[in-house]
C-alpha atoms as a PDB file:
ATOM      1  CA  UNK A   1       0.000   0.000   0.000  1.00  0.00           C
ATOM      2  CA  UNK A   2       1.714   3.309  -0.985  1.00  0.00           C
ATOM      3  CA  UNK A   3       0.973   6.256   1.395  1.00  0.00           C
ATOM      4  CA  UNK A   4       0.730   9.973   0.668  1.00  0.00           C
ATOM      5  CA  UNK A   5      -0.537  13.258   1.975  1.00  0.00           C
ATOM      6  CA  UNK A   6      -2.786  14.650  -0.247  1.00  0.00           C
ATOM      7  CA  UNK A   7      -4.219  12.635  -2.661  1.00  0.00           C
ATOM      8  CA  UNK A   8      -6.842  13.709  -5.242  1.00  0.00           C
ATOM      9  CA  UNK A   9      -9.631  12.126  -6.932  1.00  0.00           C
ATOM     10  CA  UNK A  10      -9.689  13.411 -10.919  1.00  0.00           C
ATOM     11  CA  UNK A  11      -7.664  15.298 -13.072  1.00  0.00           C
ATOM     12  CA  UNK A  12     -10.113  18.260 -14.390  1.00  0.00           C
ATOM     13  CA  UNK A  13      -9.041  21.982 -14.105  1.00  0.00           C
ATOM     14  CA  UNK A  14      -9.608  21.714 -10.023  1.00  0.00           C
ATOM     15  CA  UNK A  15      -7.814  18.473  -9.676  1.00  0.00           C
ATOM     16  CA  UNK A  16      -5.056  19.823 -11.654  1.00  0.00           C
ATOM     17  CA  UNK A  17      -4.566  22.822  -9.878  1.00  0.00           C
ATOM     18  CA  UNK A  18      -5.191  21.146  -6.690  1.00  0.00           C
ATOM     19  CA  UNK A  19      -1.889  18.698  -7.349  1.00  0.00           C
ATOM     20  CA  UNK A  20      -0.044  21.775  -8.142  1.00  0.00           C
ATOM     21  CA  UNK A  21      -1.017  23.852  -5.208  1.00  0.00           C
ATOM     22  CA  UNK A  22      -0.345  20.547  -3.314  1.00  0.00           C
ATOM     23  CA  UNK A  23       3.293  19.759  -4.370  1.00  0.00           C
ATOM     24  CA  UNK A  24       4.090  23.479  -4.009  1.00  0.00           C
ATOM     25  CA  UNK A  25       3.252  23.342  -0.332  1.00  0.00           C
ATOM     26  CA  UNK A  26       5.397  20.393  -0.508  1.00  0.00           C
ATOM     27  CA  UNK A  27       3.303  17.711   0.277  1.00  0.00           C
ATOM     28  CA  UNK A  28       3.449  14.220  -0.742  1.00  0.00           C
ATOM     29  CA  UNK A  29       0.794  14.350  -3.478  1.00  0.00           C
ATOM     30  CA  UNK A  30      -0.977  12.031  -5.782  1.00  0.00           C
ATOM     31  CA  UNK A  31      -3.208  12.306  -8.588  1.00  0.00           C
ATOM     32  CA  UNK A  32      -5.729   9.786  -9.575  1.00  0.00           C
ATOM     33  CA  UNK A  33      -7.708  10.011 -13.148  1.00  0.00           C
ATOM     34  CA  UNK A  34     -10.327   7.629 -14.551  1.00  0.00           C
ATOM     35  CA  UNK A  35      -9.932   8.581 -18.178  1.00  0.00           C
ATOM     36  CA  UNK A  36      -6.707  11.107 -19.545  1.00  0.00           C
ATOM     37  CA  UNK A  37      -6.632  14.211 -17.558  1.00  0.00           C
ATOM     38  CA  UNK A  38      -9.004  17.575 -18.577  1.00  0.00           C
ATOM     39  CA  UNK A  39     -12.119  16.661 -17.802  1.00  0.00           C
ATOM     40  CA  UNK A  40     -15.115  18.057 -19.015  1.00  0.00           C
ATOM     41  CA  UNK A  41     -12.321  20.773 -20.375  1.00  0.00           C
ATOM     42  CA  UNK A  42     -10.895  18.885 -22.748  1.00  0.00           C
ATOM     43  CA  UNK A  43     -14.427  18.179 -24.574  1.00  0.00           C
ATOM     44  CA  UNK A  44     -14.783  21.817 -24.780  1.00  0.00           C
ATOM     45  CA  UNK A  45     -14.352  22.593 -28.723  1.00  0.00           C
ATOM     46  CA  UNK A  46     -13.335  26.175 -27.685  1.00  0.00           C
ATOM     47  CA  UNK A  47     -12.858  28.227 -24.277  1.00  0.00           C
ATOM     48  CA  UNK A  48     -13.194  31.734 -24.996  1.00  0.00           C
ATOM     49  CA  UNK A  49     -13.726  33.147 -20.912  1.00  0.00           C
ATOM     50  CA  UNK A  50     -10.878  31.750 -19.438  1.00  0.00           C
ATOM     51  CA  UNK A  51      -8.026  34.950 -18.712  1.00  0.00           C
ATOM     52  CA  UNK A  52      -5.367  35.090 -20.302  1.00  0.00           C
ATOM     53  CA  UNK A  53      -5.962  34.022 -24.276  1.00  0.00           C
ATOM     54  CA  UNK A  54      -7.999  36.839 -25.773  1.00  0.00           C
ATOM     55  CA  UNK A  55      -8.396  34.742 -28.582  1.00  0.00           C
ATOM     56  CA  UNK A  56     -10.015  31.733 -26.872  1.00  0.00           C
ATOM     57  CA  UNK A  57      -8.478  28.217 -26.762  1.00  0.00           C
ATOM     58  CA  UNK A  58      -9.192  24.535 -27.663  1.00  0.00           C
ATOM     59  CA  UNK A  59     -10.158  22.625 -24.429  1.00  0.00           C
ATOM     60  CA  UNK A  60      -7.609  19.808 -25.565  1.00  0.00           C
ATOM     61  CA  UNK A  61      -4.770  22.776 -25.479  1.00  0.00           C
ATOM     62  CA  UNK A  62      -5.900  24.257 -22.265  1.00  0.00           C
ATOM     63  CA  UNK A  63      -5.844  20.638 -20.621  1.00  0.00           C
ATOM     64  CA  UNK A  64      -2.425  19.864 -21.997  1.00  0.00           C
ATOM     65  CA  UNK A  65      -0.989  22.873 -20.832  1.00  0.00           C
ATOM     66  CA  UNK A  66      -2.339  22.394 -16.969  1.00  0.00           C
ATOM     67  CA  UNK A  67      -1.193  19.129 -16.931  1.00  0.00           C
ATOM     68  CA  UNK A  68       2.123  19.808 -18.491  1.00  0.00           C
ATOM     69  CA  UNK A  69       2.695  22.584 -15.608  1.00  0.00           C
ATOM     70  CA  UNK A  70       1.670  20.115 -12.899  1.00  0.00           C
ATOM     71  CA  UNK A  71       3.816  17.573 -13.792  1.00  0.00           C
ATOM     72  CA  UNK A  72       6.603  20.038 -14.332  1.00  0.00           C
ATOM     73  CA  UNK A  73       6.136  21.242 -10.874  1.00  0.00           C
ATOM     74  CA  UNK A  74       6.401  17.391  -9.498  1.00  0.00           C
ATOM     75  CA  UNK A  75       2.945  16.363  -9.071  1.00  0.00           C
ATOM     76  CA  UNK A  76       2.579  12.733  -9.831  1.00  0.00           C
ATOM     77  CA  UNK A  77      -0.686  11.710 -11.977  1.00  0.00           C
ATOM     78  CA  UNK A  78      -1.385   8.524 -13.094  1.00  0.00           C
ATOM     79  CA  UNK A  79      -4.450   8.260 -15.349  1.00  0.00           C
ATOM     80  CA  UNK A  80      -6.502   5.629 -16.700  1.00  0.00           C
ATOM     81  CA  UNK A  81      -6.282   4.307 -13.003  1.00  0.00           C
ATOM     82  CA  UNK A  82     -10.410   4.884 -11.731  1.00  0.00           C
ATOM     83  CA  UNK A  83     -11.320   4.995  -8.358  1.00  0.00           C
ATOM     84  CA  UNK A  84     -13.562   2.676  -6.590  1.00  0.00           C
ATOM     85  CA  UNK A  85     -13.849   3.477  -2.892  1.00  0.00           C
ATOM     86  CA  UNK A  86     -13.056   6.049  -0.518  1.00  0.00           C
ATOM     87  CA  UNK A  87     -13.542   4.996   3.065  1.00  0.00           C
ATOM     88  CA  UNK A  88     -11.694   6.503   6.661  1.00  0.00           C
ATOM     89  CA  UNK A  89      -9.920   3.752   8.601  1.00  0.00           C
ATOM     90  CA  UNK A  90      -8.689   5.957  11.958  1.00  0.00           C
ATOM     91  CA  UNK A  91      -8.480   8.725  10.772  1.00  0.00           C
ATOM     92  CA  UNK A  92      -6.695   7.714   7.417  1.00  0.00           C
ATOM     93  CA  UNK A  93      -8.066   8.059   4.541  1.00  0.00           C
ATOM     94  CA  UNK A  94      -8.201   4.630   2.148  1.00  0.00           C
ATOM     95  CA  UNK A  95      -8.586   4.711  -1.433  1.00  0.00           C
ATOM     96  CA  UNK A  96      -9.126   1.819  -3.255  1.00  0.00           C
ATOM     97  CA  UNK A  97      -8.877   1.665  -7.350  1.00  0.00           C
ATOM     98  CA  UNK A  98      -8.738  -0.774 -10.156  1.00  0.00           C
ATOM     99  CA  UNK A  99      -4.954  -0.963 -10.081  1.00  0.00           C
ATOM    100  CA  UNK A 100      -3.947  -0.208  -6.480  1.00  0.00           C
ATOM    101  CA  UNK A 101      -4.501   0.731  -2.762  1.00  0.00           C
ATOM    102  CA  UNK A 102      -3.639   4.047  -1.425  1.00  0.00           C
ATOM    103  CA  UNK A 103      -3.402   5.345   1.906  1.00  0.00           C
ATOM    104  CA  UNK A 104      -3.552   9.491   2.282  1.00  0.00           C
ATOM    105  CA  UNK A 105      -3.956  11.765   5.333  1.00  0.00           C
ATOM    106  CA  UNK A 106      -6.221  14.198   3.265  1.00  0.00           C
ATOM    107  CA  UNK A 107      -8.320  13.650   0.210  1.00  0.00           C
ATOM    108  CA  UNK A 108      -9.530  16.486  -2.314  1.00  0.00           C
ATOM    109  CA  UNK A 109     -12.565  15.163  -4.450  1.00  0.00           C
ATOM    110  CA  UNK A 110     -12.214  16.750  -7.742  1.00  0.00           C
ATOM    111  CA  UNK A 111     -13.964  13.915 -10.059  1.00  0.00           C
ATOM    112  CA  UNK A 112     -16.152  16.312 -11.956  1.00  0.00           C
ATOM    113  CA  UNK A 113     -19.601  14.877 -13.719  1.00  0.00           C
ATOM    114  CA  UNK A 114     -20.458  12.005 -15.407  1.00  0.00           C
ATOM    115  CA  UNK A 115     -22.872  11.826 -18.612  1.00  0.00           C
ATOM    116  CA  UNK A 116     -26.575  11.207 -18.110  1.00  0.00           C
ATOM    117  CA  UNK A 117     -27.930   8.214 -20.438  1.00  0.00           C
ATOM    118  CA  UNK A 118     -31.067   8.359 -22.459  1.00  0.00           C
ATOM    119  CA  UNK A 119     -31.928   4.845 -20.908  1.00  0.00           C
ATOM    120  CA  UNK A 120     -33.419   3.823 -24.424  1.00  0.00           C
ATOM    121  CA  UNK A 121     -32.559   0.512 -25.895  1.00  0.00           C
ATOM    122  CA  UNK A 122     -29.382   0.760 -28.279  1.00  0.00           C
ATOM    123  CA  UNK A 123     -27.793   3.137 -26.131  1.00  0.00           C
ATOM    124  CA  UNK A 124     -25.429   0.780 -24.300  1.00  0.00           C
ATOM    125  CA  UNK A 125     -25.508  -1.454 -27.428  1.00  0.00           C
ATOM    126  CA  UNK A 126     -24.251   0.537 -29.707  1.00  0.00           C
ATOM    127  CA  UNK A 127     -21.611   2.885 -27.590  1.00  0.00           C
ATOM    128  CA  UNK A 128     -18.912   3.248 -29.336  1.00  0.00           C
ATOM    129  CA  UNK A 129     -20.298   2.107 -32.623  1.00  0.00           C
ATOM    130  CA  UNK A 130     -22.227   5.293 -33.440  1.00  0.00           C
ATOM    131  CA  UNK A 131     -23.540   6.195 -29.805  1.00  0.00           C
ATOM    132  CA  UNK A 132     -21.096   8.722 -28.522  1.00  0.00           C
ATOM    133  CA  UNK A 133     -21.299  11.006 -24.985  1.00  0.00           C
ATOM    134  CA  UNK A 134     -18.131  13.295 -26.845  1.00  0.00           C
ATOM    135  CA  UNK A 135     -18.424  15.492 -30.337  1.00  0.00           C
ATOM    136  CA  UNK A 136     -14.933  16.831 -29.877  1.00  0.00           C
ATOM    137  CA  UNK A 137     -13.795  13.209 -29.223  1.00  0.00           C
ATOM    138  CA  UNK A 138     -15.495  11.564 -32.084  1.00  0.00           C
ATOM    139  CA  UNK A 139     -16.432  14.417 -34.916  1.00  0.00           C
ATOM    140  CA  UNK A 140     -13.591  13.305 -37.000  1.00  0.00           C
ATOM    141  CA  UNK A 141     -14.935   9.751 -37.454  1.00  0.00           C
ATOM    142  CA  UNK A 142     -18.057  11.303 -38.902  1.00  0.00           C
ATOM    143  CA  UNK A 143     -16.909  13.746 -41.766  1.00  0.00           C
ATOM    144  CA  UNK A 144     -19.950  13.693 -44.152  1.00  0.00           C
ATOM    145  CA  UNK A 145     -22.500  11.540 -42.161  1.00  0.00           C
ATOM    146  CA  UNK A 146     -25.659  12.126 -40.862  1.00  0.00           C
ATOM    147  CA  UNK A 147     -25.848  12.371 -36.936  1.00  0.00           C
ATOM    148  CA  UNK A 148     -28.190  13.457 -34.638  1.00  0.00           C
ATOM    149  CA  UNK A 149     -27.226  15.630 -31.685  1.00  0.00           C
ATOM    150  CA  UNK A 150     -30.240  14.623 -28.151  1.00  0.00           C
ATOM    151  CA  UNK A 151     -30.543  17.727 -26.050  1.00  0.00           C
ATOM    152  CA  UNK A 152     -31.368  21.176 -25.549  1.00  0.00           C
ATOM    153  CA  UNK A 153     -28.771  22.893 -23.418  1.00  0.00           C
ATOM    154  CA  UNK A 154     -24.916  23.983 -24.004  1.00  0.00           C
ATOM    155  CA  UNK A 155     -23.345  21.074 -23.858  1.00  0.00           C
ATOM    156  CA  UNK A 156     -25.269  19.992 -27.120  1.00  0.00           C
ATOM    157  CA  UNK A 157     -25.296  23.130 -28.680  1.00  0.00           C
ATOM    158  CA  UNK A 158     -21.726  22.965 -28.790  1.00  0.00           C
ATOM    159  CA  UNK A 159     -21.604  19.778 -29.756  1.00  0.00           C
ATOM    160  CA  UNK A 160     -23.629  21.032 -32.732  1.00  0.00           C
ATOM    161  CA  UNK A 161     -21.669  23.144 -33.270  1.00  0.00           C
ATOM    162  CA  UNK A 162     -18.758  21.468 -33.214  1.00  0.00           C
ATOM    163  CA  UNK A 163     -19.672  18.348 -36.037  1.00  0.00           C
ATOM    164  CA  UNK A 164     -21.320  20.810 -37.953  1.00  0.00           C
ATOM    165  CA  UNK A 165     -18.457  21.735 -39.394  1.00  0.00           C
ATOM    166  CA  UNK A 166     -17.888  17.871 -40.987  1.00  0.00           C
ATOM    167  CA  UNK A 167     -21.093  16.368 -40.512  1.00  0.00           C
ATOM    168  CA  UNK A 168     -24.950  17.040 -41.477  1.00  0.00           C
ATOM    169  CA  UNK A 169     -26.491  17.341 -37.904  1.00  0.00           C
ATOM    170  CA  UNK A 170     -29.847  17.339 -36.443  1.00  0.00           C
ATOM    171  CA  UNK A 171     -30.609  18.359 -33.219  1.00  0.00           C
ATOM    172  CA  UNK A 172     -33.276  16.740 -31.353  1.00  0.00           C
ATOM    173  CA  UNK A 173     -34.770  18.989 -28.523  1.00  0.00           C
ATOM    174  CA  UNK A 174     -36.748  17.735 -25.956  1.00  0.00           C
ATOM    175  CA  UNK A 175     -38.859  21.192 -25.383  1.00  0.00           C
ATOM    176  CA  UNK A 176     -39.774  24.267 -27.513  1.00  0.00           C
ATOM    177  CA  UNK A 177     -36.235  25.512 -27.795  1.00  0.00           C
ATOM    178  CA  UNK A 178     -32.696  25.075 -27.199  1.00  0.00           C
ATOM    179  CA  UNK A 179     -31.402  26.901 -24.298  1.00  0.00           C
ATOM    180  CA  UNK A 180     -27.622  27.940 -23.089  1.00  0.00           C
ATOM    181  CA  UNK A 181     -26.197  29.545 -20.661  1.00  0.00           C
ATOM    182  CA  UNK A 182     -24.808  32.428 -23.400  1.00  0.00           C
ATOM    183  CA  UNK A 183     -26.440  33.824 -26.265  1.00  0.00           C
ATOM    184  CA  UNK A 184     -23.726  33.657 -28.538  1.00  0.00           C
ATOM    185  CA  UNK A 185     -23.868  29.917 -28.969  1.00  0.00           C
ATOM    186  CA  UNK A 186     -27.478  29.976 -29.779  1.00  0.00           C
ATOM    187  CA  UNK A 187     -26.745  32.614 -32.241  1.00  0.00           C
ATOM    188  CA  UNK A 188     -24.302  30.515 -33.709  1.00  0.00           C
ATOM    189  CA  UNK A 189     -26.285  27.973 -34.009  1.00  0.00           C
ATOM    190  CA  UNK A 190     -28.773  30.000 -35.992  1.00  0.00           C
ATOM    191  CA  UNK A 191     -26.125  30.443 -38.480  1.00  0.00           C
ATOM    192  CA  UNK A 192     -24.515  26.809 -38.479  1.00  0.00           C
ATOM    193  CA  UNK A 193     -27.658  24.854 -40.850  1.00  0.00           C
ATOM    194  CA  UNK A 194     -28.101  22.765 -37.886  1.00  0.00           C
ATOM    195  CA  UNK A 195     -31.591  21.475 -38.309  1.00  0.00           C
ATOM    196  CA  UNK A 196     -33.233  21.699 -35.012  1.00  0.00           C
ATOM    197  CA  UNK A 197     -36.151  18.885 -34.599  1.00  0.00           C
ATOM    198  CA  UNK A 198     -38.207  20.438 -31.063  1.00  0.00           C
ATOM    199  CA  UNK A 199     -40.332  18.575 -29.057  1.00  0.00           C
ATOM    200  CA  UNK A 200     -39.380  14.896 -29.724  1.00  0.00           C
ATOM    201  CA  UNK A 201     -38.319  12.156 -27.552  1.00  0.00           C
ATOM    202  CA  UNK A 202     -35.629   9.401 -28.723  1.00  0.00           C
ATOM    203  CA  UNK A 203     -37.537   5.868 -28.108  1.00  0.00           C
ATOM    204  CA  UNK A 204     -34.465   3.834 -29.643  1.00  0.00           C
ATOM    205  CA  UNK A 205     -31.455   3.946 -31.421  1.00  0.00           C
ATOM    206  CA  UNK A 206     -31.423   1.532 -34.377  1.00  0.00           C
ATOM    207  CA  UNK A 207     -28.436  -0.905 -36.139  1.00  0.00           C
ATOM    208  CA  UNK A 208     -27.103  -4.197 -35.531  1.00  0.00           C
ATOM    209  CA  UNK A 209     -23.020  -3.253 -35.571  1.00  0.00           C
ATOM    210  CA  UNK A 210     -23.390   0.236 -36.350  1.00  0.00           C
ATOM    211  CA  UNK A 211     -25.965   2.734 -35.260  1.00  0.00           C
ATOM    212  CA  UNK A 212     -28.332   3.304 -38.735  1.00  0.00           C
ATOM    213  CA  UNK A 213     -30.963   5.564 -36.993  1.00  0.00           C
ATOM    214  CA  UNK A 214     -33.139   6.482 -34.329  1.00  0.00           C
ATOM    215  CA  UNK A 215     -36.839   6.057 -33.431  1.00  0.00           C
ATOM    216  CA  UNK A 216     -38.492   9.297 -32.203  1.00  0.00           C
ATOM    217  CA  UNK A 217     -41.985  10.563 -30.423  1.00  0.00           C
ATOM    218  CA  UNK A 218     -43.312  14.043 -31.640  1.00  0.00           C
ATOM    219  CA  UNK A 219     -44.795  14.838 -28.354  1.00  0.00           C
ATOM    220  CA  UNK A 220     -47.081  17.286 -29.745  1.00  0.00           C
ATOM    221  CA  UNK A 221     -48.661  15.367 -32.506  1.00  0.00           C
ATOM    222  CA  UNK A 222     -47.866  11.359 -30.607  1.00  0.00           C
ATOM    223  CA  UNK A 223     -46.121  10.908 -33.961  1.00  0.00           C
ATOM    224  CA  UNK A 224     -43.380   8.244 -34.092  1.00  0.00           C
ATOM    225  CA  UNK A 225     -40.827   7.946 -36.947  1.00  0.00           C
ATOM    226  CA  UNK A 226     -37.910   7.198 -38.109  1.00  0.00           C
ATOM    227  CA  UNK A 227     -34.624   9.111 -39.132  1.00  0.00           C
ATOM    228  CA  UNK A 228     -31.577   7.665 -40.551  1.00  0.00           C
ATOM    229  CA  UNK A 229     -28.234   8.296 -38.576  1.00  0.00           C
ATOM    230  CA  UNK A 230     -24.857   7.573 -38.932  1.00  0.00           C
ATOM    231  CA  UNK A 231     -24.247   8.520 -35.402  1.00  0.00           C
ATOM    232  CA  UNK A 232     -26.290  10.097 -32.366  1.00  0.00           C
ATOM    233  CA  UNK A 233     -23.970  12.086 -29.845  1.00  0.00           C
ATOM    234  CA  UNK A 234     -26.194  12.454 -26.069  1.00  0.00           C
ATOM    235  CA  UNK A 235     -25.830  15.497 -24.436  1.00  0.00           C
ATOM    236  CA  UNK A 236     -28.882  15.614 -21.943  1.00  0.00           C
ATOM    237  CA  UNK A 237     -26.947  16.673 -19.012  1.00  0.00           C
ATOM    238  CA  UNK A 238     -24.274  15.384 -15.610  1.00  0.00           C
ATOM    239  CA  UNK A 239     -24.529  13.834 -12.545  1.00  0.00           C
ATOM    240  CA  UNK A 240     -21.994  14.620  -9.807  1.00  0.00           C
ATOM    241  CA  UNK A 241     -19.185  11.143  -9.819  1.00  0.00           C
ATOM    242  CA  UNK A 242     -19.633  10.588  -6.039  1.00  0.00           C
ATOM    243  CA  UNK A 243     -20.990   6.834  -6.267  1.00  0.00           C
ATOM    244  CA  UNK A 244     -16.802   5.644  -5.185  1.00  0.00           C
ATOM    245  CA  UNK A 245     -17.294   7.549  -1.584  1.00  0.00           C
ATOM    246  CA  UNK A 246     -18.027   5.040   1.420  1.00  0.00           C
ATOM    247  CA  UNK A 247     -17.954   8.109   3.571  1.00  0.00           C
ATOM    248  CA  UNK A 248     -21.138   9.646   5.437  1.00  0.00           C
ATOM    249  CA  UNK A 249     -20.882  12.773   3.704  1.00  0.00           C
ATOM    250  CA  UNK A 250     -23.448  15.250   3.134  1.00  0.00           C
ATOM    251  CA  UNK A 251     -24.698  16.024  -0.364  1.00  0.00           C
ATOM    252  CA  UNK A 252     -27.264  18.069  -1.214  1.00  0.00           C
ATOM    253  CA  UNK A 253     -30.323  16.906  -3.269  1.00  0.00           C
ATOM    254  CA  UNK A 254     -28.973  16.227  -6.350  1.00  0.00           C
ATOM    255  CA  UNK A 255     -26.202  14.482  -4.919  1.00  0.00           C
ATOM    256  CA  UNK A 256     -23.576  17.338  -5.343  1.00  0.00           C
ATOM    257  CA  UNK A 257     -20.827  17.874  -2.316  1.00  0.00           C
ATOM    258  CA  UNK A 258     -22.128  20.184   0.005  1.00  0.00           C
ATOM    259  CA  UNK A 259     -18.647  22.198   0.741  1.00  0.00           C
ATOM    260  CA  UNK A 260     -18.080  25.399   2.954  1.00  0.00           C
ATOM    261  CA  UNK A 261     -15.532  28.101   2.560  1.00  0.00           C
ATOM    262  CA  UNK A 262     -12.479  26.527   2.888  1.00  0.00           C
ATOM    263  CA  UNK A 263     -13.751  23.410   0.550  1.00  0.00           C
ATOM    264  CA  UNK A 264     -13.777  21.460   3.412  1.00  0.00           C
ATOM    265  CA  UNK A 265     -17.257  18.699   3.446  1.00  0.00           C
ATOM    266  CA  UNK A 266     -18.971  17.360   6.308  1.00  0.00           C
ATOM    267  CA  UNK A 267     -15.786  14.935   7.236  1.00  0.00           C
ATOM    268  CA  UNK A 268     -12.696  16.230   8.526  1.00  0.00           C
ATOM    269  CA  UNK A 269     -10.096  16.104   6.463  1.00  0.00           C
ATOM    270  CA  UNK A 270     -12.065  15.496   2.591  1.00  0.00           C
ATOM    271  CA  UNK A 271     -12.222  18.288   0.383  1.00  0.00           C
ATOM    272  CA  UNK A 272     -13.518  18.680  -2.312  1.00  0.00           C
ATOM    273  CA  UNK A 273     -13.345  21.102  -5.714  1.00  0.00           C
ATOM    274  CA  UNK A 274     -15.212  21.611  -9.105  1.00  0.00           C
ATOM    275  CA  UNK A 275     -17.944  20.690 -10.995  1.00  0.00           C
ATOM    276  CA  UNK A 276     -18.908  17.696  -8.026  1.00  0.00           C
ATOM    277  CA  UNK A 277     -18.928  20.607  -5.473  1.00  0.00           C
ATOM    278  CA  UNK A 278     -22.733  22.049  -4.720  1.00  0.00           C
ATOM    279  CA  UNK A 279     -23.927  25.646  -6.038  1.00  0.00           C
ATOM    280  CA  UNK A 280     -22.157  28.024  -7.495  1.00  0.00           C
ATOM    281  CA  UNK A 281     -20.960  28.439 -11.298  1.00  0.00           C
ATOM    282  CA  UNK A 282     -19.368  25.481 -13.562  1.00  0.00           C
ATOM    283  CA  UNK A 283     -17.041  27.234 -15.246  1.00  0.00           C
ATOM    284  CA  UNK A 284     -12.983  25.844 -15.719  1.00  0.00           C
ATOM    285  CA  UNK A 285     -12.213  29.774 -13.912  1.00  0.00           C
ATOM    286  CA  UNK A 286     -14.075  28.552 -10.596  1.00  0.00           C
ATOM    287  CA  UNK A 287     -12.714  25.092 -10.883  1.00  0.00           C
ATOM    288  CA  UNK A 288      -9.482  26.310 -10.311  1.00  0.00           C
ATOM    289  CA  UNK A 289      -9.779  28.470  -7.583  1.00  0.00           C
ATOM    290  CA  UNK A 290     -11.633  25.742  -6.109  1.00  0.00           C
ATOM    291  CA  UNK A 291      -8.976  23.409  -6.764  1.00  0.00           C
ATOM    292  CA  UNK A 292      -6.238  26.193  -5.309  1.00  0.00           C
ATOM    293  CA  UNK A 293      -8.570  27.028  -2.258  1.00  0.00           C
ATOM    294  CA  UNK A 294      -9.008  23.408  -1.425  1.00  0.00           C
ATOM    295  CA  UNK A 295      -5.411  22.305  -1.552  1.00  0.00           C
ATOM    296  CA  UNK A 296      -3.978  25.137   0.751  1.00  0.00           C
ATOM    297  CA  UNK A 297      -6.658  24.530   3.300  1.00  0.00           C
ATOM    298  CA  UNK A 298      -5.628  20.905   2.894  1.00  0.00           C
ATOM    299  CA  UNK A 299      -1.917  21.616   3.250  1.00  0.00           C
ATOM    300  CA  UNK A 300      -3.017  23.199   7.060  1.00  0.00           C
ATOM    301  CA  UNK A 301      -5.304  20.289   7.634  1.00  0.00           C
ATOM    302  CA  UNK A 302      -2.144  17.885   6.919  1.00  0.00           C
ATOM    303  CA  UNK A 303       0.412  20.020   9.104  1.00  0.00           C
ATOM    304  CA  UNK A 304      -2.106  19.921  12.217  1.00  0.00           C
ATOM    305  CA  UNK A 305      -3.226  15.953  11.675  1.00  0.00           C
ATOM    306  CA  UNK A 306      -2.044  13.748  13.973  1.00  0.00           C
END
């Protein structure tokens, strides 16, 4: 079992920074990622709020670059390696993952959101094969298909957006409109030829090895029919990744960290940072100060333990 100080759970913008913050207080810190490291960041086609690059920048880029500084400065990360439990054993923390078994003196819980399905029958059948949760993943393996983007909020506008420029995309809208939280997507979107479908349901996606369409509910008219697809990319929203803690701590309703100032939670010694964290904005910007707040007040929870 290989022991640390700080050890973090994902390797988004608040993990990241939290690692960094953590080896620059010179503790003995550890970085654990399910997938590579970025996070919902890296999906981002483009990130034009973040300071510092007036001209906006990939989400790939901006990832690289935060976890090429954090492993400059020392932090060790070791992706691909997903957690499975996080339980206290007096008064040591004791994570658990597919590869290994970790003991740390204070955990930061930075593991960011996981897709919601569509719970329809081809969905887990054909993942992979033409069902995709990530347009700036998998665009490039549908220049000049058909594909249908399911949602109605900014994760699937930009997702739109984003095959648009290779692909002929529908959107399929569950209401009377597609919705984000800035208007100059949607007015992008206006000018993209996205064809936006509004007020339809997905009942199933279709193929045997590949995904050749989807069967869809006007809810207006309780018409069903078909549409031919080459791929259908679900965006219809995240769910905090907190199903790994064996830890009484408090969440709030919809199962998001409940966190105070400091990014401390309801058990001494966890902390946690980012898009898992309850309230407040989802935005990379707030993930890292998140990620910096948590890993100082960390550092003083590590120098008084014990």
């Amino acid at each position: 079992m290989q022991s640390v100080e700080l050890l973090v759970v994902g390797a988004g913008p608040a993990g990241l920074t939290a690692g960094l913050y953590g080896v620059r207080s010179e503790l003995k810190t550890l970085v654990l990622e399910a997938a590579a490291p970025g996070g919902q960041m890296a999906t981002a086609p483009k990130i034009e709020n973040y300071p510092g690059f007036p001209d906006g920048i990939p989400g790939m880029e901006l990832a690289e670059r935060m976890e090429a500084q954090a492993r400059n400065a020392g932090v060790e990360i070791r992706n691909f390696e997903s957690v499975e439990s996080v339980r206290k054993e007096g008064g040591v923390f004791v994570v658990e993952t597919s590869e290994n078994r970790y003991e740390s003196v204070a955990v930061i819980v930075a593991s960011g959101l996981s897709h919601k399905k569509l719970g329809v029958p081809g969905e887990a059948e054909l993942l992979g094969r033409g069902v995709s949760y990530c347009a700036t993943c998998d665009a490039p393996l549908f220049k000049g298909k058909r594909v249908a983007v399911v949602g109605d909020g900014t994760a699937a506008a930009n997702a739109a957006l984003t095959l648009s420029e290779l692909a002929d995309v529908k959107m399929l809208v569950g209401g009377d409109a597609v919705r984000t939280a800035e208007k100059i997507i949607e007015r992008r979107l206006e000018k993209s030829g996205v064809e936006i479908l509004k007020n339809v349901k997905v009942l199933e996606i279709l193929g045997k090895n590949l995904v050749s369409g989807v069967r869809v509910l006007n809810t207006e008219t309780e018409e069903e029919f078909l549409l031919e697809m080459d791929g259908i990319f679900i965006e219809v929203g995240k769910v905090p990744s907190t199903g790994f803690l064996r830890l009484d701590v408090q969440l709030d309703e919809k199962g998001y960290i409940i966190v105070d100032s400091k990014q401390q939670t309801s058990v001494e010694g966890l902390f946690a940072a980012g898009d898992v964290t309850s309230g407040g904005v989802k935005q990379v910007v707030t993930a890292v100060a998140q990620g910096a707040i948590a890993a100082l007040n960390a550092y003083e929870y590590v120098r008084s333990w014990g």
